[in-house]
C-alpha atoms as a PDB file:
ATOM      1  CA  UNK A   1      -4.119  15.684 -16.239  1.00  0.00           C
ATOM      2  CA  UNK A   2      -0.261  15.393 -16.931  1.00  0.00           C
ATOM      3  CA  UNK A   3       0.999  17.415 -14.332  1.00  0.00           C
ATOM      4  CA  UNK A   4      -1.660  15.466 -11.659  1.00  0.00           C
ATOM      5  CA  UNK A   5       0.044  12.171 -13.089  1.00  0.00           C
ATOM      6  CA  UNK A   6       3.941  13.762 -12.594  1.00  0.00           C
ATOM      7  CA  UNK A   7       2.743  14.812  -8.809  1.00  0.00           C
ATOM      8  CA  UNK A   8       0.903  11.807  -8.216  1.00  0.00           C
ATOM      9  CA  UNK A   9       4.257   9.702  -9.717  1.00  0.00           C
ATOM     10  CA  UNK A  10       6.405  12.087  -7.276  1.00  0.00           C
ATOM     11  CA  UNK A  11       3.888  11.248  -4.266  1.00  0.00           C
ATOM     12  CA  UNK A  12       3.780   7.289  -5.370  1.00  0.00           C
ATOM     13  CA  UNK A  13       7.799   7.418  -5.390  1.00  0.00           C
ATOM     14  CA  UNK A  14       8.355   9.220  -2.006  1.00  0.00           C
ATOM     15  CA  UNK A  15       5.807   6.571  -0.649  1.00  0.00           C
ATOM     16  CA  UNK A  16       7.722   3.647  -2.174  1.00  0.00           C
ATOM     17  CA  UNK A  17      11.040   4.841  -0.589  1.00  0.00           C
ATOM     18  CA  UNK A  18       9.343   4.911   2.965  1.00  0.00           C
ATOM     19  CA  UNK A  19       8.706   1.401   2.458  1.00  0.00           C
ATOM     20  CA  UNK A  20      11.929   0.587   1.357  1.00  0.00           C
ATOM     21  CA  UNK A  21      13.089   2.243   4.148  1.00  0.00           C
ATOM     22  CA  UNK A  22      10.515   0.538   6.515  1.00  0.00           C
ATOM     23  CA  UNK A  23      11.589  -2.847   5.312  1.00  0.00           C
ATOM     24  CA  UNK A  24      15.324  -2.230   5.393  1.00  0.00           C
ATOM     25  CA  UNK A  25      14.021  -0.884   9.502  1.00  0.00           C
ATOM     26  CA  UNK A  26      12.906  -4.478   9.625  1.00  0.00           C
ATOM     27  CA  UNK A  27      15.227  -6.208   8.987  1.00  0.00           C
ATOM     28  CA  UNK A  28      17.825  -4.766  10.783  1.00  0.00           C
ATOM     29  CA  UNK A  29      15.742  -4.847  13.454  1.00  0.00           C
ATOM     30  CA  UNK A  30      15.267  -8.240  13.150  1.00  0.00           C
ATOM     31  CA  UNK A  31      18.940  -9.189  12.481  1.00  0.00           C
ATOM     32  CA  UNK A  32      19.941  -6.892  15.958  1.00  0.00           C
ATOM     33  CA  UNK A  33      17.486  -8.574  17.923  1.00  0.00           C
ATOM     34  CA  UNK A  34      18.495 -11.895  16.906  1.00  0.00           C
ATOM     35  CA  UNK A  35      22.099 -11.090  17.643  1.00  0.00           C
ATOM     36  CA  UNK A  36      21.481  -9.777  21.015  1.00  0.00           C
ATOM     37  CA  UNK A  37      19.052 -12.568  22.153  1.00  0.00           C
ATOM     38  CA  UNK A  38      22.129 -14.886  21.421  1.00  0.00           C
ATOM     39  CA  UNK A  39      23.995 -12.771  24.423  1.00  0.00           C
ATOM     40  CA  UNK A  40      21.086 -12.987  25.882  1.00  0.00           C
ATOM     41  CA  UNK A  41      20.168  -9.438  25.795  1.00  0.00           C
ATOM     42  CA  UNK A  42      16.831  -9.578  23.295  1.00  0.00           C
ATOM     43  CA  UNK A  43      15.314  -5.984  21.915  1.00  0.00           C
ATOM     44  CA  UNK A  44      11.851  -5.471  23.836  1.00  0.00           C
ATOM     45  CA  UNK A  45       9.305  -5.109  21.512  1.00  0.00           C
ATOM     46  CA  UNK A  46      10.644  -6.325  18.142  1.00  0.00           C
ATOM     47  CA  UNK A  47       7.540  -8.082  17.351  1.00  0.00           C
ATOM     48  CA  UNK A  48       5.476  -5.214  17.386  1.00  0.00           C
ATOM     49  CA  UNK A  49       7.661  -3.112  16.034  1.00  0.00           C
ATOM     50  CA  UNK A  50       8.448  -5.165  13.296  1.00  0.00           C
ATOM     51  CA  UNK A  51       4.630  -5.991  12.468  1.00  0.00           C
ATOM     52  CA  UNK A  52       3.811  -2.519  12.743  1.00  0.00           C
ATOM     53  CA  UNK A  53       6.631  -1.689  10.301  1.00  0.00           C
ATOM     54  CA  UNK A  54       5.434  -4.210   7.876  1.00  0.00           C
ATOM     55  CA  UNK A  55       1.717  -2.696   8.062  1.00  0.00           C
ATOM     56  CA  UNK A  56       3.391   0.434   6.279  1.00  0.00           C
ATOM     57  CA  UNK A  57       5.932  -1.190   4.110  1.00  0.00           C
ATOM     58  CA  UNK A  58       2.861  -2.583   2.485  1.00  0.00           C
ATOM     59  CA  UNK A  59       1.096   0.488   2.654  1.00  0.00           C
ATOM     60  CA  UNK A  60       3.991   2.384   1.582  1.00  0.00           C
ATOM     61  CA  UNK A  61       4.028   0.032  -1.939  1.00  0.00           C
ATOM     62  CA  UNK A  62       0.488   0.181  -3.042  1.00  0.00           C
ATOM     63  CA  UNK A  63       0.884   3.201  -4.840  1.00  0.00           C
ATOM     64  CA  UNK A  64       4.023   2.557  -6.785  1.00  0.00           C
ATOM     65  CA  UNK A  65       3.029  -1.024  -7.348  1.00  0.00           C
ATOM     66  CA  UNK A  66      -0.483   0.203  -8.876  1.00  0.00           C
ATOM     67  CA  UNK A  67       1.227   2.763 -11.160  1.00  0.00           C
ATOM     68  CA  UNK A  68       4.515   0.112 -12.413  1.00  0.00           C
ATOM     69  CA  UNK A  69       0.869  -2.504 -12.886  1.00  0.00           C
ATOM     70  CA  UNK A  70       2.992  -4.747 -10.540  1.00  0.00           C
ATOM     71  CA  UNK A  71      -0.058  -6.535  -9.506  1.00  0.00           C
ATOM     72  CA  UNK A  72      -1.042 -10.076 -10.175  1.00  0.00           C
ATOM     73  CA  UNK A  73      -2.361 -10.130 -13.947  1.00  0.00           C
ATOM     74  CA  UNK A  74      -4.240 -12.933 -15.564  1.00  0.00           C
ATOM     75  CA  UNK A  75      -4.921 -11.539 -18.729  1.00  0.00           C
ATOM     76  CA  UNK A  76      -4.334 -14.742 -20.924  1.00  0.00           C
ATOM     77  CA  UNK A  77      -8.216 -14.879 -21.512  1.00  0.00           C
ATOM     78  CA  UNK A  78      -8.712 -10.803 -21.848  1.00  0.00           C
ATOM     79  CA  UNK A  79      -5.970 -10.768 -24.732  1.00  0.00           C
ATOM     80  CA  UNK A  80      -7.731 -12.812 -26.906  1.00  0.00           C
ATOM     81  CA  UNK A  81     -11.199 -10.638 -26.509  1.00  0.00           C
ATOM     82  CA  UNK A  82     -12.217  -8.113 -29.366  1.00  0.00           C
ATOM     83  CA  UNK A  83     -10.573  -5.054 -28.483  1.00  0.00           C
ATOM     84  CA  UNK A  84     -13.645  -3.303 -27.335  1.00  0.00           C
ATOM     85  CA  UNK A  85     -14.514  -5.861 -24.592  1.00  0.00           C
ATOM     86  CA  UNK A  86     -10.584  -5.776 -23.354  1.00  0.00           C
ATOM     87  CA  UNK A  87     -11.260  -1.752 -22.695  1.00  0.00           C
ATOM     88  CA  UNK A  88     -14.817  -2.781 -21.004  1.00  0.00           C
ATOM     89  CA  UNK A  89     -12.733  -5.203 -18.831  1.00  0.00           C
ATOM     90  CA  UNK A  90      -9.914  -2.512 -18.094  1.00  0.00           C
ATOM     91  CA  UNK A  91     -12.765  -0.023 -17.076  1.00  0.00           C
ATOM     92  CA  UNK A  92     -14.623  -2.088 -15.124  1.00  0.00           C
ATOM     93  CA  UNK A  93     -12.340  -3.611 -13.125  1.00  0.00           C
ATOM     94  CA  UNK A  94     -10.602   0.133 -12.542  1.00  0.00           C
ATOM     95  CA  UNK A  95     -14.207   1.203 -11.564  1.00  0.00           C
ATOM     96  CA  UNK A  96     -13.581  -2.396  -9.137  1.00  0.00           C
ATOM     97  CA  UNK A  97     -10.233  -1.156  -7.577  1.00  0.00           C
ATOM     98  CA  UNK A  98     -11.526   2.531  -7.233  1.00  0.00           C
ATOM     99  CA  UNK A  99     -14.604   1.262  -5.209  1.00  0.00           C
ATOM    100  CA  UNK A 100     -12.413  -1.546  -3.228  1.00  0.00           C
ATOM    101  CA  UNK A 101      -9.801   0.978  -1.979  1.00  0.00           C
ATOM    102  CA  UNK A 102     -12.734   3.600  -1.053  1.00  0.00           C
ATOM    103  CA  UNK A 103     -14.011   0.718   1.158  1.00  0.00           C
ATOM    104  CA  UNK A 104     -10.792   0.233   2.323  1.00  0.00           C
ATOM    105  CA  UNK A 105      -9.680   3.765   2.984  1.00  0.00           C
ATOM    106  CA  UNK A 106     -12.953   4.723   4.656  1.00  0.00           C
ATOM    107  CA  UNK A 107     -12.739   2.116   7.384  1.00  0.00           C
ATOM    108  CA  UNK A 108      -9.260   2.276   7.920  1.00  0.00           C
ATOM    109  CA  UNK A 109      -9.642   5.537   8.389  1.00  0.00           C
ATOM    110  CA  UNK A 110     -12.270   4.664  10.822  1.00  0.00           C
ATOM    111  CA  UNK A 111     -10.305   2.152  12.775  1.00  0.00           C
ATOM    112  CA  UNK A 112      -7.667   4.615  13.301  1.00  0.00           C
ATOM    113  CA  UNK A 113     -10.731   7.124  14.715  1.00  0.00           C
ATOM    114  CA  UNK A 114     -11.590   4.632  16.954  1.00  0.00           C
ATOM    115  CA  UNK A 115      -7.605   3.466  18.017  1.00  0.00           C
ATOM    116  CA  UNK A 116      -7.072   7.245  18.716  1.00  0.00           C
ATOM    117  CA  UNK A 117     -10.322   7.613  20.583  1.00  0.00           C
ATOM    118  CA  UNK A 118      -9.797   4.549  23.047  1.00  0.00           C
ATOM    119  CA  UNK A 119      -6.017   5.005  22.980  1.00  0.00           C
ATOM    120  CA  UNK A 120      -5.623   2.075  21.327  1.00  0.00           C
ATOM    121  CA  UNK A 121      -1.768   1.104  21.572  1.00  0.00           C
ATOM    122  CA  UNK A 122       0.828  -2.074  21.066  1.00  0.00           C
ATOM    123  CA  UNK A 123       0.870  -4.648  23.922  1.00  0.00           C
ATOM    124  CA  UNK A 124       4.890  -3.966  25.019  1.00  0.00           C
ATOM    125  CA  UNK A 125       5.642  -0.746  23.735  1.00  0.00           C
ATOM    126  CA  UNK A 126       2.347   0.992  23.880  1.00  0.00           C
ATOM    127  CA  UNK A 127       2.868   2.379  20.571  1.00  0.00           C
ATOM    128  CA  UNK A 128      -0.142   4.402  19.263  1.00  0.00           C
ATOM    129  CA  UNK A 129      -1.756   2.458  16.380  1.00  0.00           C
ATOM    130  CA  UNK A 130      -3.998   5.270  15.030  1.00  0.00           C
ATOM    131  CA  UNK A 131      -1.393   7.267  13.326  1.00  0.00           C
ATOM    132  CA  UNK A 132      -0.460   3.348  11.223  1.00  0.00           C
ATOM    133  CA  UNK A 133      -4.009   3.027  10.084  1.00  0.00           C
ATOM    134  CA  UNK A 134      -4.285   6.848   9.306  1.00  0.00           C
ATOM    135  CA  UNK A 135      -1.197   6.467   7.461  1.00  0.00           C
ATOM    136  CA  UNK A 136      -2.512   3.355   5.425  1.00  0.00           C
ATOM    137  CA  UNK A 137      -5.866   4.904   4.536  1.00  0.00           C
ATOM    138  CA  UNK A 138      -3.862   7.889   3.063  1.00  0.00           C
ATOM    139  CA  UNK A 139      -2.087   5.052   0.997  1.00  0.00           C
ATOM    140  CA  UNK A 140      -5.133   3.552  -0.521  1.00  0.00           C
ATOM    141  CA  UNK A 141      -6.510   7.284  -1.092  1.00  0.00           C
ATOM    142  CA  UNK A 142      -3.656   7.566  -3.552  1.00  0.00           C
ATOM    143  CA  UNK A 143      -4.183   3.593  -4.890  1.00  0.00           C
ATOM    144  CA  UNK A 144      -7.468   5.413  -5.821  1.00  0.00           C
ATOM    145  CA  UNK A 145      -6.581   8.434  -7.334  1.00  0.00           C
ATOM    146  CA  UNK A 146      -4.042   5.855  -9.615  1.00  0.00           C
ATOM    147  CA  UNK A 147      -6.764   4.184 -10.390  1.00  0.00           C
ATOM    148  CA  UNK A 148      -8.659   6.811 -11.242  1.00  0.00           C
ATOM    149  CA  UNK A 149      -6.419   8.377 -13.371  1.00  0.00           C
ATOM    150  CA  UNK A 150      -5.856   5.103 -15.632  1.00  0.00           C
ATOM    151  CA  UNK A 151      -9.465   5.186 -15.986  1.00  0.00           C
ATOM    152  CA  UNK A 152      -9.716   8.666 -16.967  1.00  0.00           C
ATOM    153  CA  UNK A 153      -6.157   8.430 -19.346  1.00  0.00           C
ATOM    154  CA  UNK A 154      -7.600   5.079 -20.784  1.00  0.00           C
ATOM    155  CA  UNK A 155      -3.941   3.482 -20.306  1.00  0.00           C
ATOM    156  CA  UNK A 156      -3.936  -0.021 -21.339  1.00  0.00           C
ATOM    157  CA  UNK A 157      -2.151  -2.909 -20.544  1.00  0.00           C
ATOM    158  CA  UNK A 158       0.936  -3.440 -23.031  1.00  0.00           C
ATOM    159  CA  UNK A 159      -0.099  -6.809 -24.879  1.00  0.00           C
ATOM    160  CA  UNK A 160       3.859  -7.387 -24.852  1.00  0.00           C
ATOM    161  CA  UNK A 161       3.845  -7.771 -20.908  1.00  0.00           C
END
């Protein structure tokens, strides 16, 4: 189970980078086009671009931000439950994300079938949409596989957090 967590930390962190990158893409995308259009000379497509861009910076994060428990936490009721019902909570609601982000992968994975199958592409550019949903999907498979792991390693939240 260690070495899954070390690859699965090594996976989450090369994701996390590509959505650094993808949102540094963004904004100087963003800052160019804004530039240009002020000469009168715009960048054709930056809204798409910059929306499809933000699709996998967000994508990109889920993984890290699952592991670092950067999520939204209101645990100011759970921390004053007996000890055994705060590990019933952290279960269950790891058993909740696991079955969420199964949902989640399974039809985005489906959406990108069917984007690929009609040729499904961006209004300007024509850029192929499958391979962003494809890409997303394989995000939430490894939101999962966090998840899971948690579960199986029983990791807690720190009370001092």
């Amino acid at each position: 189970m260690k070495r899954l967590s070390e690859i699965l930390g090594s996976v989450a962190g090369v994701l996390f980078v590509a959505g650094g990158v993808a949102l540094t893409a963004m904004v100087f995308l963003t800052g160019a086009d804004v530039v240009l259009r002020y000469f009168g000379k715009p960048i054709v497509g930056t809204y798409e671009i910059v929306g499809l861009l933000g699709a996998l910076m967000v994508g990109f994060a889920l993984p890290q931000t699952s592991r670092a428990k950067g999520h939204v936490l209101m645990d100011f009721i759970i921390t004053r439950l007996p000890s055994g019902l705060q590990k019933l909570f952290y279960a269950l609601t790891r058993i909740l994300g696991i079955l969420v982000f199964a949902l989640i992968t399974w039809n985005v994975w489906l959406l990108g079938d069917d984007y690929r199958r009609m040729g499904e592409g961006s209004l300007t550019l024509a850029i192929p949409l499958y391979p962003v949903a494809y890409v997303i999907a394989v995000c939430s498979f490894v939101v999962i596989i966090v998840l899971f792991l948690e579960l199986v390693e029983g990791k807690e939240q720190d009370a001092e957090k």
